[in-house]
PDB file of N, CA and C in Angstrom:
ATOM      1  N   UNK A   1      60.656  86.045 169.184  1.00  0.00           N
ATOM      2  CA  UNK A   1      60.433  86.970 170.276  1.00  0.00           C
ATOM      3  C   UNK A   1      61.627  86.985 171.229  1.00  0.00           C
ATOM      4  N   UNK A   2      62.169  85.803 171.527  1.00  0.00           N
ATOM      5  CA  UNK A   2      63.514  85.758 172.549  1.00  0.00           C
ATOM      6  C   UNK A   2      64.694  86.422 171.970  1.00  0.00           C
ATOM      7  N   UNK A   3      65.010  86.470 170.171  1.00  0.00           N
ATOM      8  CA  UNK A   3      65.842  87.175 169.715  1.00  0.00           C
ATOM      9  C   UNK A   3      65.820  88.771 169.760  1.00  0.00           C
ATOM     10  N   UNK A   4      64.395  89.436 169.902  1.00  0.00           N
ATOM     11  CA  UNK A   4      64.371  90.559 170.282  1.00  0.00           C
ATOM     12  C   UNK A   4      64.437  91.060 171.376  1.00  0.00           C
ATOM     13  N   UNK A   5      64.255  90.021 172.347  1.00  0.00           N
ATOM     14  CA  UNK A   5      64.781  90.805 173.578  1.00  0.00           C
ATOM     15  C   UNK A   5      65.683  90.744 174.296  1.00  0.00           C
ATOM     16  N   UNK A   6      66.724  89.479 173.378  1.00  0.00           N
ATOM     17  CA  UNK A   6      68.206  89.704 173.085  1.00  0.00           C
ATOM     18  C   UNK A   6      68.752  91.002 172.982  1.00  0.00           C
ATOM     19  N   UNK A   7      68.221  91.348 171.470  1.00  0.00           N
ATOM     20  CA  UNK A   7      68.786  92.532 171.252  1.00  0.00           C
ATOM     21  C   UNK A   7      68.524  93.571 172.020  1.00  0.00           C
ATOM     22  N   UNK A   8      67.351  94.011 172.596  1.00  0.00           N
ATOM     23  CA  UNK A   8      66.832  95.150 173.390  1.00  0.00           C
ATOM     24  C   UNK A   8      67.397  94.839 174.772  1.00  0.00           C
ATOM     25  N   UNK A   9      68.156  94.034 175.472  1.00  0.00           N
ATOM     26  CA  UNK A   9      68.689  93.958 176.852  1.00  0.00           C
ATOM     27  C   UNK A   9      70.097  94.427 175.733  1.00  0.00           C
ATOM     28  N   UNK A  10      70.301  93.565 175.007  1.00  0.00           N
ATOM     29  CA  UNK A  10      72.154  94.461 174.705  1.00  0.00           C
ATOM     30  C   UNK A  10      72.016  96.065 174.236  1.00  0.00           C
ATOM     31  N   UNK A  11      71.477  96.272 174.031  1.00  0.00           N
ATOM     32  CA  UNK A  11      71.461  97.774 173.612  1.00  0.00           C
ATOM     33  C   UNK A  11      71.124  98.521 174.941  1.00  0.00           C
ATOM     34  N   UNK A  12      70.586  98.387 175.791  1.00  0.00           N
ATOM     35  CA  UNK A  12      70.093  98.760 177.057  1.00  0.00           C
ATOM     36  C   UNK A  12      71.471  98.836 178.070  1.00  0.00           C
ATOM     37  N   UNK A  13      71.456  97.423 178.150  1.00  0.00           N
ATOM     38  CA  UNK A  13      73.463  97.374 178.561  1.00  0.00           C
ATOM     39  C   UNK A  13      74.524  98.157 177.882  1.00  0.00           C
ATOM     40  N   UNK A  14      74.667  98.752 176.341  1.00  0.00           N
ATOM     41  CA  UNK A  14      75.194  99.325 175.397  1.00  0.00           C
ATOM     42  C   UNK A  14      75.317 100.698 175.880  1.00  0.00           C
ATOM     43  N   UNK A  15      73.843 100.834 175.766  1.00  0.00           N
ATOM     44  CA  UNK A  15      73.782 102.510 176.724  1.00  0.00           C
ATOM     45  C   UNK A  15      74.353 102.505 177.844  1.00  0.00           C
ATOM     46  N   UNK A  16      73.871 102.145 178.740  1.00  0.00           N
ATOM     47  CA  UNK A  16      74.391 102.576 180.119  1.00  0.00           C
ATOM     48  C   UNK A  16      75.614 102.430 179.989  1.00  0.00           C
ATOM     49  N   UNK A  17      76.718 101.241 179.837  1.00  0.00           N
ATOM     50  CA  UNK A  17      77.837 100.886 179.788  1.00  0.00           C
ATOM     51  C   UNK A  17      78.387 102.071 179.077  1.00  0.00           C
ATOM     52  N   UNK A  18      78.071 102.570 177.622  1.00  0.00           N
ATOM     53  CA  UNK A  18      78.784 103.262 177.343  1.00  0.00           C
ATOM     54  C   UNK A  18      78.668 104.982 177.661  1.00  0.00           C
ATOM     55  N   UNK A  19      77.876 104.988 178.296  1.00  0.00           N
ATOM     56  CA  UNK A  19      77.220 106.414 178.860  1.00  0.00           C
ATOM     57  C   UNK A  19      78.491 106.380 180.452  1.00  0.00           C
ATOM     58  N   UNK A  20      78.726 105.506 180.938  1.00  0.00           N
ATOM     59  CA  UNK A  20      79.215 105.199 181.939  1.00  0.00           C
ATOM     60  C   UNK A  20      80.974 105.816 181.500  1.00  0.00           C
ATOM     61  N   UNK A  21      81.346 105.386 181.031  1.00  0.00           N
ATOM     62  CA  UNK A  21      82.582 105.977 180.338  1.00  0.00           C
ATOM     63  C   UNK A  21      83.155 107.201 179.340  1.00  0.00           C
ATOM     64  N   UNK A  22      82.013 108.106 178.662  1.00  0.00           N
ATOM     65  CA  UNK A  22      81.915 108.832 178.153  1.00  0.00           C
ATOM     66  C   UNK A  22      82.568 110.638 178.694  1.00  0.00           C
ATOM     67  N   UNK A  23      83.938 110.264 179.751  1.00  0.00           N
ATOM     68  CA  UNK A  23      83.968 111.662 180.511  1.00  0.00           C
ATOM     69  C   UNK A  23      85.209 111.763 179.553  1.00  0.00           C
ATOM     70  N   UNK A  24      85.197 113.071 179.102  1.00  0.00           N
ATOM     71  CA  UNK A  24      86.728 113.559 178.701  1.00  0.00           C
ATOM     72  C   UNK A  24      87.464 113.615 179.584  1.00  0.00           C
ATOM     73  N   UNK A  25      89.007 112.990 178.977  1.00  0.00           N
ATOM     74  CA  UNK A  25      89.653 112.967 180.044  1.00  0.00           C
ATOM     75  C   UNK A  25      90.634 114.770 180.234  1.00  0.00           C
ATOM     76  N   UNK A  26      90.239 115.656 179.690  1.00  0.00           N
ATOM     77  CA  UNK A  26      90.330 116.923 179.464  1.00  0.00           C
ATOM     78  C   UNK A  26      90.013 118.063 180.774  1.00  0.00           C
ATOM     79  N   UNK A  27      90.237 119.004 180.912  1.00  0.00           N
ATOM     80  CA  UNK A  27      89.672 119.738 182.204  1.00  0.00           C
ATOM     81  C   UNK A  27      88.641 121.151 181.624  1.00  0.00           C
ATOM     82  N   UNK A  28      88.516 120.484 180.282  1.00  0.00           N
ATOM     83  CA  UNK A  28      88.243 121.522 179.107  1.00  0.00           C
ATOM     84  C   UNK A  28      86.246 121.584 179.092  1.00  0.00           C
ATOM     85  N   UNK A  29      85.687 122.087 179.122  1.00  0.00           N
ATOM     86  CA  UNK A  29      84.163 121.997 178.708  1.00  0.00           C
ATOM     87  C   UNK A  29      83.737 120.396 178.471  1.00  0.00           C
ATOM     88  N   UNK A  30      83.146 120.263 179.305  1.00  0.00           N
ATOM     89  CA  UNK A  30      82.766 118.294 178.738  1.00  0.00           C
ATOM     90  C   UNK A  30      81.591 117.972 177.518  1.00  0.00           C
ATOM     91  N   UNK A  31      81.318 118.965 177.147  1.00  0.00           N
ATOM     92  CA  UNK A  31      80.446 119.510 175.592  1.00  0.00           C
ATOM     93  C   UNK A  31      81.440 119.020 174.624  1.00  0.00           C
ATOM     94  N   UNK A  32      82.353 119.265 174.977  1.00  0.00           N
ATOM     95  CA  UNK A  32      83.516 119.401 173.806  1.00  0.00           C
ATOM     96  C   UNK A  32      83.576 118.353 173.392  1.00  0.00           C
ATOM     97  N   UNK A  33      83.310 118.447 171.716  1.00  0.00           N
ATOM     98  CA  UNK A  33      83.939 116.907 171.153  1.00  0.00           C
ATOM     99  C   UNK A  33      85.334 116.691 170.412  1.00  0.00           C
ATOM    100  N   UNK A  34      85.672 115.348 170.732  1.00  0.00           N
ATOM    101  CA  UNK A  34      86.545 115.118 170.011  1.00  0.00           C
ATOM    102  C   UNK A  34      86.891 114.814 168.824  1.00  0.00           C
ATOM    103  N   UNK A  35      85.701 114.565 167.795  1.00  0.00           N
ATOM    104  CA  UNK A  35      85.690 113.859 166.919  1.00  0.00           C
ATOM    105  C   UNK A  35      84.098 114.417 165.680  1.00  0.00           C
ATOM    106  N   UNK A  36      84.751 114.412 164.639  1.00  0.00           N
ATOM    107  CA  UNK A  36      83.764 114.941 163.830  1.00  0.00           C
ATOM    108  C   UNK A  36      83.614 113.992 162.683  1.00  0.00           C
ATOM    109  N   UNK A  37      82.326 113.454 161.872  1.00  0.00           N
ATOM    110  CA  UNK A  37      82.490 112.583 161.052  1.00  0.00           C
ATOM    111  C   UNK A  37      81.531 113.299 159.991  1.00  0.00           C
ATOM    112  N   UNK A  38      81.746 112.920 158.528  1.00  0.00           N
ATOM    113  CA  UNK A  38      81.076 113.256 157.814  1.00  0.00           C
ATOM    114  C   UNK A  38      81.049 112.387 156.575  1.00  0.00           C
ATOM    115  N   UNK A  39      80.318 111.869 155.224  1.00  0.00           N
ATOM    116  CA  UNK A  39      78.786 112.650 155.577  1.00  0.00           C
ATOM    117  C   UNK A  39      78.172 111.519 156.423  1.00  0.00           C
ATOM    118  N   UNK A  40      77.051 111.649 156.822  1.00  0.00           N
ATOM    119  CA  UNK A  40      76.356 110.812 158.359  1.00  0.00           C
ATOM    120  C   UNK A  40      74.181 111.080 157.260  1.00  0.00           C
ATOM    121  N   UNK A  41      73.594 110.349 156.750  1.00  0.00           N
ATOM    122  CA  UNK A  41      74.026 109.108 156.392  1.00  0.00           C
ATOM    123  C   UNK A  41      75.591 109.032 155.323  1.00  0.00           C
ATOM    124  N   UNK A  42      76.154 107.751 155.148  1.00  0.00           N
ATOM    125  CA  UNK A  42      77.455 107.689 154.342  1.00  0.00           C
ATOM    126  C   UNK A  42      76.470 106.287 153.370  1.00  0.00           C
ATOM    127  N   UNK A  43      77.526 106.680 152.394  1.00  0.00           N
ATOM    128  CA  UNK A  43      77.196 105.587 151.054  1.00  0.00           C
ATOM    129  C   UNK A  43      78.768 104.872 151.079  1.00  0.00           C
ATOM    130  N   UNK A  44      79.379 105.496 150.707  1.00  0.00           N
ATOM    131  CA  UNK A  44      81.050 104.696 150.176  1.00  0.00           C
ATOM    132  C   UNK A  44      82.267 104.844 150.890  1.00  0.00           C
ATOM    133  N   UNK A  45      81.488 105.815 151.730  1.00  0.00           N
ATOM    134  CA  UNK A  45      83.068 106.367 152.576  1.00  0.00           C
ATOM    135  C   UNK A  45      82.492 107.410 153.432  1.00  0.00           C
ATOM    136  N   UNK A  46      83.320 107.215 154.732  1.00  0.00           N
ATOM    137  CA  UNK A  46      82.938 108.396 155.592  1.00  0.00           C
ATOM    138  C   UNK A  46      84.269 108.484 156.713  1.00  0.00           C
ATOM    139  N   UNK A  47      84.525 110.126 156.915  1.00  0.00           N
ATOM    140  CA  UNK A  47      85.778 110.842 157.089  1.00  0.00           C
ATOM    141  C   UNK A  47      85.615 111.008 158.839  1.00  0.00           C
ATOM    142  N   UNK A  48      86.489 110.699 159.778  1.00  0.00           N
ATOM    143  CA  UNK A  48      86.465 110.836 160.838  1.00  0.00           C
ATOM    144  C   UNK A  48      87.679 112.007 161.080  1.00  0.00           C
ATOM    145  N   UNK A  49      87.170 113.104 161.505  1.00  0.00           N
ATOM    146  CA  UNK A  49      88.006 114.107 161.865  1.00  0.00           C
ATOM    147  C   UNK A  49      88.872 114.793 163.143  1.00  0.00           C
ATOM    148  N   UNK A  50      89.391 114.267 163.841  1.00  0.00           N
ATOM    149  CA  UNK A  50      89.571 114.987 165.238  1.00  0.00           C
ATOM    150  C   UNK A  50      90.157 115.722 165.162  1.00  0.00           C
ATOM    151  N   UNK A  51      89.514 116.709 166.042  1.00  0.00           N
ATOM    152  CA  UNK A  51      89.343 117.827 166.345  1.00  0.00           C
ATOM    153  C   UNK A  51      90.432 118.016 167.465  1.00  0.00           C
ATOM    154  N   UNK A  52      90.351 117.432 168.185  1.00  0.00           N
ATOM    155  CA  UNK A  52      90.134 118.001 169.819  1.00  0.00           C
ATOM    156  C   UNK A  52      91.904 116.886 170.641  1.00  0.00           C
ATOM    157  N   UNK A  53      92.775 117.796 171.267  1.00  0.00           N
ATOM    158  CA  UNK A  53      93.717 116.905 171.800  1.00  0.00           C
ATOM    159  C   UNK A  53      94.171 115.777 170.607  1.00  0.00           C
ATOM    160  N   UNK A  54      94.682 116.255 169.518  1.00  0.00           N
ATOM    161  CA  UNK A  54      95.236 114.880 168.719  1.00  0.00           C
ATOM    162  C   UNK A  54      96.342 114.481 168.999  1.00  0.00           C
ATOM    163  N   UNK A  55      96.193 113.039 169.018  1.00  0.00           N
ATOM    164  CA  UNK A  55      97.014 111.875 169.895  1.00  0.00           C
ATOM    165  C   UNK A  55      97.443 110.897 168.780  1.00  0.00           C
ATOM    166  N   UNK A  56      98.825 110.863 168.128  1.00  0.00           N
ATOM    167  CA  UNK A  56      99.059 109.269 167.064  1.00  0.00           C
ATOM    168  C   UNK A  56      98.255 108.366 168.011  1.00  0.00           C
ATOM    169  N   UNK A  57      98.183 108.041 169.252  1.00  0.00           N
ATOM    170  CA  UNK A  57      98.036 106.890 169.777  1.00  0.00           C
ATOM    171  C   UNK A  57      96.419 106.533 170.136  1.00  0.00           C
ATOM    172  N   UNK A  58      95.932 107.588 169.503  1.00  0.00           N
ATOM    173  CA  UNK A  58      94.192 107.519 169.244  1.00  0.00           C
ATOM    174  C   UNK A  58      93.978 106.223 168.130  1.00  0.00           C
ATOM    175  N   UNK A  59      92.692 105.661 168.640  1.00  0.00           N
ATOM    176  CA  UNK A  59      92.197 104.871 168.095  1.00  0.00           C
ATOM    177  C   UNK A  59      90.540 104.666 167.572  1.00  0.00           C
ATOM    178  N   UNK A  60      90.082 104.542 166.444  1.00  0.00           N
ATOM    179  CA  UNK A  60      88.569 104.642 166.255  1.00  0.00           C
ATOM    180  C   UNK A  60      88.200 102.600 166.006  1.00  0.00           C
ATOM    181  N   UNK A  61      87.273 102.711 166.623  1.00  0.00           N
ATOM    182  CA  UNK A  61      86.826 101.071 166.820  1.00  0.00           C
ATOM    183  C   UNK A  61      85.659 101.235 166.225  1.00  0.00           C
ATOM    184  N   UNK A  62      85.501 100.695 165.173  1.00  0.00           N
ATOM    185  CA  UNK A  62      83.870 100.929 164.517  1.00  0.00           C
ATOM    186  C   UNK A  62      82.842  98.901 165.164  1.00  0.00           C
ATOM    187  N   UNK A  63      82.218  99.606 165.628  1.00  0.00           N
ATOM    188  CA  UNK A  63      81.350  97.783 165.409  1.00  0.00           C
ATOM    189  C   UNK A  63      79.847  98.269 165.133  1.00  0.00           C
ATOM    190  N   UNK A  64      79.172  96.676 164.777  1.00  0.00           N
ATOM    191  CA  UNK A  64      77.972  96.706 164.012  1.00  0.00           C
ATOM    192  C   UNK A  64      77.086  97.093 165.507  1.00  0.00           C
ATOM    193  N   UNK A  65      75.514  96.739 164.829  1.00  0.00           N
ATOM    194  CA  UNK A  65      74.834  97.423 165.809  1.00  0.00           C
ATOM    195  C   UNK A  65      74.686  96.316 167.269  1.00  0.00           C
ATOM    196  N   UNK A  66      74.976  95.084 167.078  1.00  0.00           N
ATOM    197  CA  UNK A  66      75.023  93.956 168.015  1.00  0.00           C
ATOM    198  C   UNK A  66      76.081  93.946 168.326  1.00  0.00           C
ATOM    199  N   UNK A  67      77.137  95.093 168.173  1.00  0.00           N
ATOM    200  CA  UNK A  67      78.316  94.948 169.207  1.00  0.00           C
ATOM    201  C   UNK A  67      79.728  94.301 168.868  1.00  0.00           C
ATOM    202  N   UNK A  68      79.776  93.665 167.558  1.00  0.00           N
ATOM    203  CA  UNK A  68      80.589  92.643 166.991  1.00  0.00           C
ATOM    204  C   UNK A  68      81.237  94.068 166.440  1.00  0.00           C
ATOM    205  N   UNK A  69      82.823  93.743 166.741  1.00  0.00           N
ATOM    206  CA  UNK A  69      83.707  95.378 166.890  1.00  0.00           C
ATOM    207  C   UNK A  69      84.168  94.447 164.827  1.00  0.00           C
ATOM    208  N   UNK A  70      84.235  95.606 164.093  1.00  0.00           N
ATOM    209  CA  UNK A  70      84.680  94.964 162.852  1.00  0.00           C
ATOM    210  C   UNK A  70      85.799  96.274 162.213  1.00  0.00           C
ATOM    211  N   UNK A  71      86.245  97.489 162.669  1.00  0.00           N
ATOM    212  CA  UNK A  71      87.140  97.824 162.274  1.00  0.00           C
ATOM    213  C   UNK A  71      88.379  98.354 163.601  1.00  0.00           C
ATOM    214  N   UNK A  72      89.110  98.778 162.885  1.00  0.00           N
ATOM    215  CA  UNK A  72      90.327  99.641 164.416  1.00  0.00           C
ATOM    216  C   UNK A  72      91.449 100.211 164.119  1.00  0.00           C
ATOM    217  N   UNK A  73      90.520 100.836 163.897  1.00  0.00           N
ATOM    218  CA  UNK A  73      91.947 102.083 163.067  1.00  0.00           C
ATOM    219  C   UNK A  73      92.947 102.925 163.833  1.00  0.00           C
ATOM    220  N   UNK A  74      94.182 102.875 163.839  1.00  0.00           N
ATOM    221  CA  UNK A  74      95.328 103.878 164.154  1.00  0.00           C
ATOM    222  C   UNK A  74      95.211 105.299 163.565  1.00  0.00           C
ATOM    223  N   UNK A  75      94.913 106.421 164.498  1.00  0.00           N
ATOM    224  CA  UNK A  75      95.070 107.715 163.902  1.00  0.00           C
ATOM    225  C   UNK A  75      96.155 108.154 164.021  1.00  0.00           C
ATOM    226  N   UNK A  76      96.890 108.200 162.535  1.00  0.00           N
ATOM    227  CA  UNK A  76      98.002 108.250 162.192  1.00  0.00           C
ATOM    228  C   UNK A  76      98.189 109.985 161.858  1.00  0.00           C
ATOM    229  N   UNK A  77      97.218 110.316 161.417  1.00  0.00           N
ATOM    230  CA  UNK A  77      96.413 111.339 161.063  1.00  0.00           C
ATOM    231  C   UNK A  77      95.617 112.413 161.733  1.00  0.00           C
ATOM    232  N   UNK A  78      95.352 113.528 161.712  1.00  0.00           N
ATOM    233  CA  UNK A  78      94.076 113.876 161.893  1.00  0.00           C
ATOM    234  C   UNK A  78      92.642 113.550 161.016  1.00  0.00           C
ATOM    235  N   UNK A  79      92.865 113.778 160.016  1.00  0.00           N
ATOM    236  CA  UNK A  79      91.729 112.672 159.423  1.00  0.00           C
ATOM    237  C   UNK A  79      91.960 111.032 158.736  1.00  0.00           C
ATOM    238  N   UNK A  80      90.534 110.119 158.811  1.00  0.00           N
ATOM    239  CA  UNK A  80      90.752 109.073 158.509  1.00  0.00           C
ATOM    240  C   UNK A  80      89.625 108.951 157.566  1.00  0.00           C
ATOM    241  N   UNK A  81      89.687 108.334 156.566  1.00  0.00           N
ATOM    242  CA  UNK A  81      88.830 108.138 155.274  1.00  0.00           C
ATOM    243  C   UNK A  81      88.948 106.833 156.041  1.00  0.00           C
ATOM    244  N   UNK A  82      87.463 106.220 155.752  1.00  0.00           N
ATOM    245  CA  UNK A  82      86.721 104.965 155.587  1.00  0.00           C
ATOM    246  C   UNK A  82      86.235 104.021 154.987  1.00  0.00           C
ATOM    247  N   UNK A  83      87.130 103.605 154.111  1.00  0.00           N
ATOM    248  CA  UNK A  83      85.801 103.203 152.493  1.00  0.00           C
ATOM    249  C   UNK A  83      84.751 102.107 153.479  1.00  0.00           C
ATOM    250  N   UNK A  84      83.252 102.227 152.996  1.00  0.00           N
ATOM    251  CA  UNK A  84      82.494 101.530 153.491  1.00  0.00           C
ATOM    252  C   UNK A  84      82.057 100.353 152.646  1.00  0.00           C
ATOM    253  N   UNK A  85      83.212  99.799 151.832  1.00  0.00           N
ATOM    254  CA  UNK A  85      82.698  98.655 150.692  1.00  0.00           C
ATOM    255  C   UNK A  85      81.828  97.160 151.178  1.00  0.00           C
ATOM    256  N   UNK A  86      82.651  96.778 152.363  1.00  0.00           N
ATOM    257  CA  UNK A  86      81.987  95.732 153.278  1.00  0.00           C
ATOM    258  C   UNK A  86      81.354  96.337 154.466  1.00  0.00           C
ATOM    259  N   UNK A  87      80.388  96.906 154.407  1.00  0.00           N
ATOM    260  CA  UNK A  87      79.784  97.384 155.260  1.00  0.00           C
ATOM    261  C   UNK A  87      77.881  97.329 154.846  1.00  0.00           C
ATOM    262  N   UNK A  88      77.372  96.572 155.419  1.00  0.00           N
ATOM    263  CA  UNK A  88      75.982  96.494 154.866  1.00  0.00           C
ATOM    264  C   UNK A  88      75.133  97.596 155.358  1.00  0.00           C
ATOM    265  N   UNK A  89      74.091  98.064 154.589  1.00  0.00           N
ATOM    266  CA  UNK A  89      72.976  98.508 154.964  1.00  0.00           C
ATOM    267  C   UNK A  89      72.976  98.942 156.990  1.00  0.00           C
ATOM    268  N   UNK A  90      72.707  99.992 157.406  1.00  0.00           N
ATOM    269  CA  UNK A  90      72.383  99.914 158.571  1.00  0.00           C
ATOM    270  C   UNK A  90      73.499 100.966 159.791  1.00  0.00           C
ATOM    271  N   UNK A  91      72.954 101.015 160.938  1.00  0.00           N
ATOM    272  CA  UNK A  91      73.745 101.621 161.796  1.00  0.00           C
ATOM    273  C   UNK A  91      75.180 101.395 162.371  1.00  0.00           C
ATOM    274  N   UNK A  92      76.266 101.948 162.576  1.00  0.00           N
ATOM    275  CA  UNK A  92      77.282 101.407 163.308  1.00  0.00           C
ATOM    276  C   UNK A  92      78.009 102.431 164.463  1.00  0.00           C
ATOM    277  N   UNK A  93      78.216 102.116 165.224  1.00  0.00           N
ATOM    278  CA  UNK A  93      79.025 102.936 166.537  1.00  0.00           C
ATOM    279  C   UNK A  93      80.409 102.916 165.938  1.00  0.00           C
ATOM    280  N   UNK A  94      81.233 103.935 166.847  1.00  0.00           N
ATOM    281  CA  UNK A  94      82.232 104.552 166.971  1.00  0.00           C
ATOM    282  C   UNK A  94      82.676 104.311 168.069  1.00  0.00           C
ATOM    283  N   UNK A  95      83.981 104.378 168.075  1.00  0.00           N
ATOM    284  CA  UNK A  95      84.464 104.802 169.508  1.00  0.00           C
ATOM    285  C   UNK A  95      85.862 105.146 169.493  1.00  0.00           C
ATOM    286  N   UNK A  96      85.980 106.918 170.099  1.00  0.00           N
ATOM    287  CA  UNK A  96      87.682 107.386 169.903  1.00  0.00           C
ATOM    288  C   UNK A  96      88.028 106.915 171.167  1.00  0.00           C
ATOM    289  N   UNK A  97      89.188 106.185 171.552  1.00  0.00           N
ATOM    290  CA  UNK A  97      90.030 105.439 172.457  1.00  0.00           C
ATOM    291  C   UNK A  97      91.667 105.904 172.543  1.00  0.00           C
ATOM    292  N   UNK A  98      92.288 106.335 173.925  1.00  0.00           N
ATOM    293  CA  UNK A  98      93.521 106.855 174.029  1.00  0.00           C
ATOM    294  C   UNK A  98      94.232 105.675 173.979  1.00  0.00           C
ATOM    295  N   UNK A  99      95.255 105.747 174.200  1.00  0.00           N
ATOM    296  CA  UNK A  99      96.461 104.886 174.425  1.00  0.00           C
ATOM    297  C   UNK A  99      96.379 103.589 175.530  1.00  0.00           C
ATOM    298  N   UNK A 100      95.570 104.454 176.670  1.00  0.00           N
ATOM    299  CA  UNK A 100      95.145 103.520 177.465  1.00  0.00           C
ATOM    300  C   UNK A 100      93.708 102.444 177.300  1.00  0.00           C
ATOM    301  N   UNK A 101      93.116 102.699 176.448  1.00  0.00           N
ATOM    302  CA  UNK A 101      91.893 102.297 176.050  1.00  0.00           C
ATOM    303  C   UNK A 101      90.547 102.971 176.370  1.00  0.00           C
ATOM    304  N   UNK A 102      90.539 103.573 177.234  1.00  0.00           N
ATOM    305  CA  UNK A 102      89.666 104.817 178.066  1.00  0.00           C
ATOM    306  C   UNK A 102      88.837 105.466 176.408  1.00  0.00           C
ATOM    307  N   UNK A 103      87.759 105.192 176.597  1.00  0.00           N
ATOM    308  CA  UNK A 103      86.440 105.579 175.415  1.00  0.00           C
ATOM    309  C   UNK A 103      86.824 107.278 175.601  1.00  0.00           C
ATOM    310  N   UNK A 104      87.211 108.721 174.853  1.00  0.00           N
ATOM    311  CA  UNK A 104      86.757 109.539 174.779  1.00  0.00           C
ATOM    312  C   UNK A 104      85.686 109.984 174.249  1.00  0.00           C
ATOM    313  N   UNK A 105      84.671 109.344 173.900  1.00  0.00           N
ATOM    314  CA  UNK A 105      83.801 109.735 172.749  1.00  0.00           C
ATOM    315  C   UNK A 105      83.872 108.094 171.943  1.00  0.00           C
ATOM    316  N   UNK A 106      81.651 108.500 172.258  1.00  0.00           N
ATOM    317  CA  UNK A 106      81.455 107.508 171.195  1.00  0.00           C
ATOM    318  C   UNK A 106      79.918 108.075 170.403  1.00  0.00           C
ATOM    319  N   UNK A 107      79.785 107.696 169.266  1.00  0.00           N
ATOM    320  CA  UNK A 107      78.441 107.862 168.661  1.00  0.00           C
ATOM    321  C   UNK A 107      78.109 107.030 167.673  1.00  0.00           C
ATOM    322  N   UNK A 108      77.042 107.261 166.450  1.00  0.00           N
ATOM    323  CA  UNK A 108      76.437 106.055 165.867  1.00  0.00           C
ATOM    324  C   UNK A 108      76.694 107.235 164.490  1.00  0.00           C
ATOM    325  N   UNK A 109      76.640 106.298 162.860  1.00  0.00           N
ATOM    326  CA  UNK A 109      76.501 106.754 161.828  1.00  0.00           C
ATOM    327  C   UNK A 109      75.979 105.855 161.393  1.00  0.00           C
ATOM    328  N   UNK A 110      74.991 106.323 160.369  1.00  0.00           N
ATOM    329  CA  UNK A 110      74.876 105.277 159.497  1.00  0.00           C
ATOM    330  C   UNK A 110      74.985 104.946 157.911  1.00  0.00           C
ATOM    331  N   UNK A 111      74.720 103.997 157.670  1.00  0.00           N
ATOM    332  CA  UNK A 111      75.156 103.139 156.066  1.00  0.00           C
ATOM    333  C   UNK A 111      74.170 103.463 155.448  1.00  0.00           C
ATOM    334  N   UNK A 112      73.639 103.924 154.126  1.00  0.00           N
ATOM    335  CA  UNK A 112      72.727 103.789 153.348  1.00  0.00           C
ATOM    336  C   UNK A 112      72.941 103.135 152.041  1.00  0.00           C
ATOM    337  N   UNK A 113      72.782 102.466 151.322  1.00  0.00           N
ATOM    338  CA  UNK A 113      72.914 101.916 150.148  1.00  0.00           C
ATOM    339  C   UNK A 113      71.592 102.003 148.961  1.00  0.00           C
TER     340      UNK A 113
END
């Protein structure tokens, strides 16, 4: 019972915290996203697309659903292929990050196996 309400205070903190940072730094429609992923559920691989202001110095931070950050990719690119080989079963966040570290955009996909 204490491990679940572990998890349900970090996810609670998760939200707000990341709801808290979520402003484009753009003067553009704040609807606007930066970032498109597909397919959402993913099996083997899934494609992160930006859209919106592309920056080399963009960054996508994938972590599990407890917060433990496990990828961090350089968008070298406008798109980034993902293979999801070590990636178990289950949900994971996103997060596109400028140069300065400033979150533009974050959301959840998930794993199916």
């Amino acid at each position: 019972m204490k491990g679940i309400l572990y998890i349900i205070i970090f996810t609670v903190v998760l939200s707000f915290g990341a709801s808290a940072q979520l402003k484009p730094t753009t003067t553009e429609d704040p609807t606007t996203k930066f970032i498109r992923f597909y397919p959402n559920p993913a099996v083997n691989n899934i494609t992160f697309e930006i859209q919106h202001d592309f920056d080399k110095s963009y960054t996508i931070q994938i972590y599990n659903f407890i917060g433990k950050k496990l990828v961090d990719l350089k968008a070298g690119s406008r798109s980034i292929n993902l293979p999801l080989y070590d990636f178990y079963r289950g949900i994971y966040i996103y997060q596109l990050r400028d140069k300065s570290g400033q979150i533009l955009e974050s959301g959840k996909f998930q794993v199916i196996r």
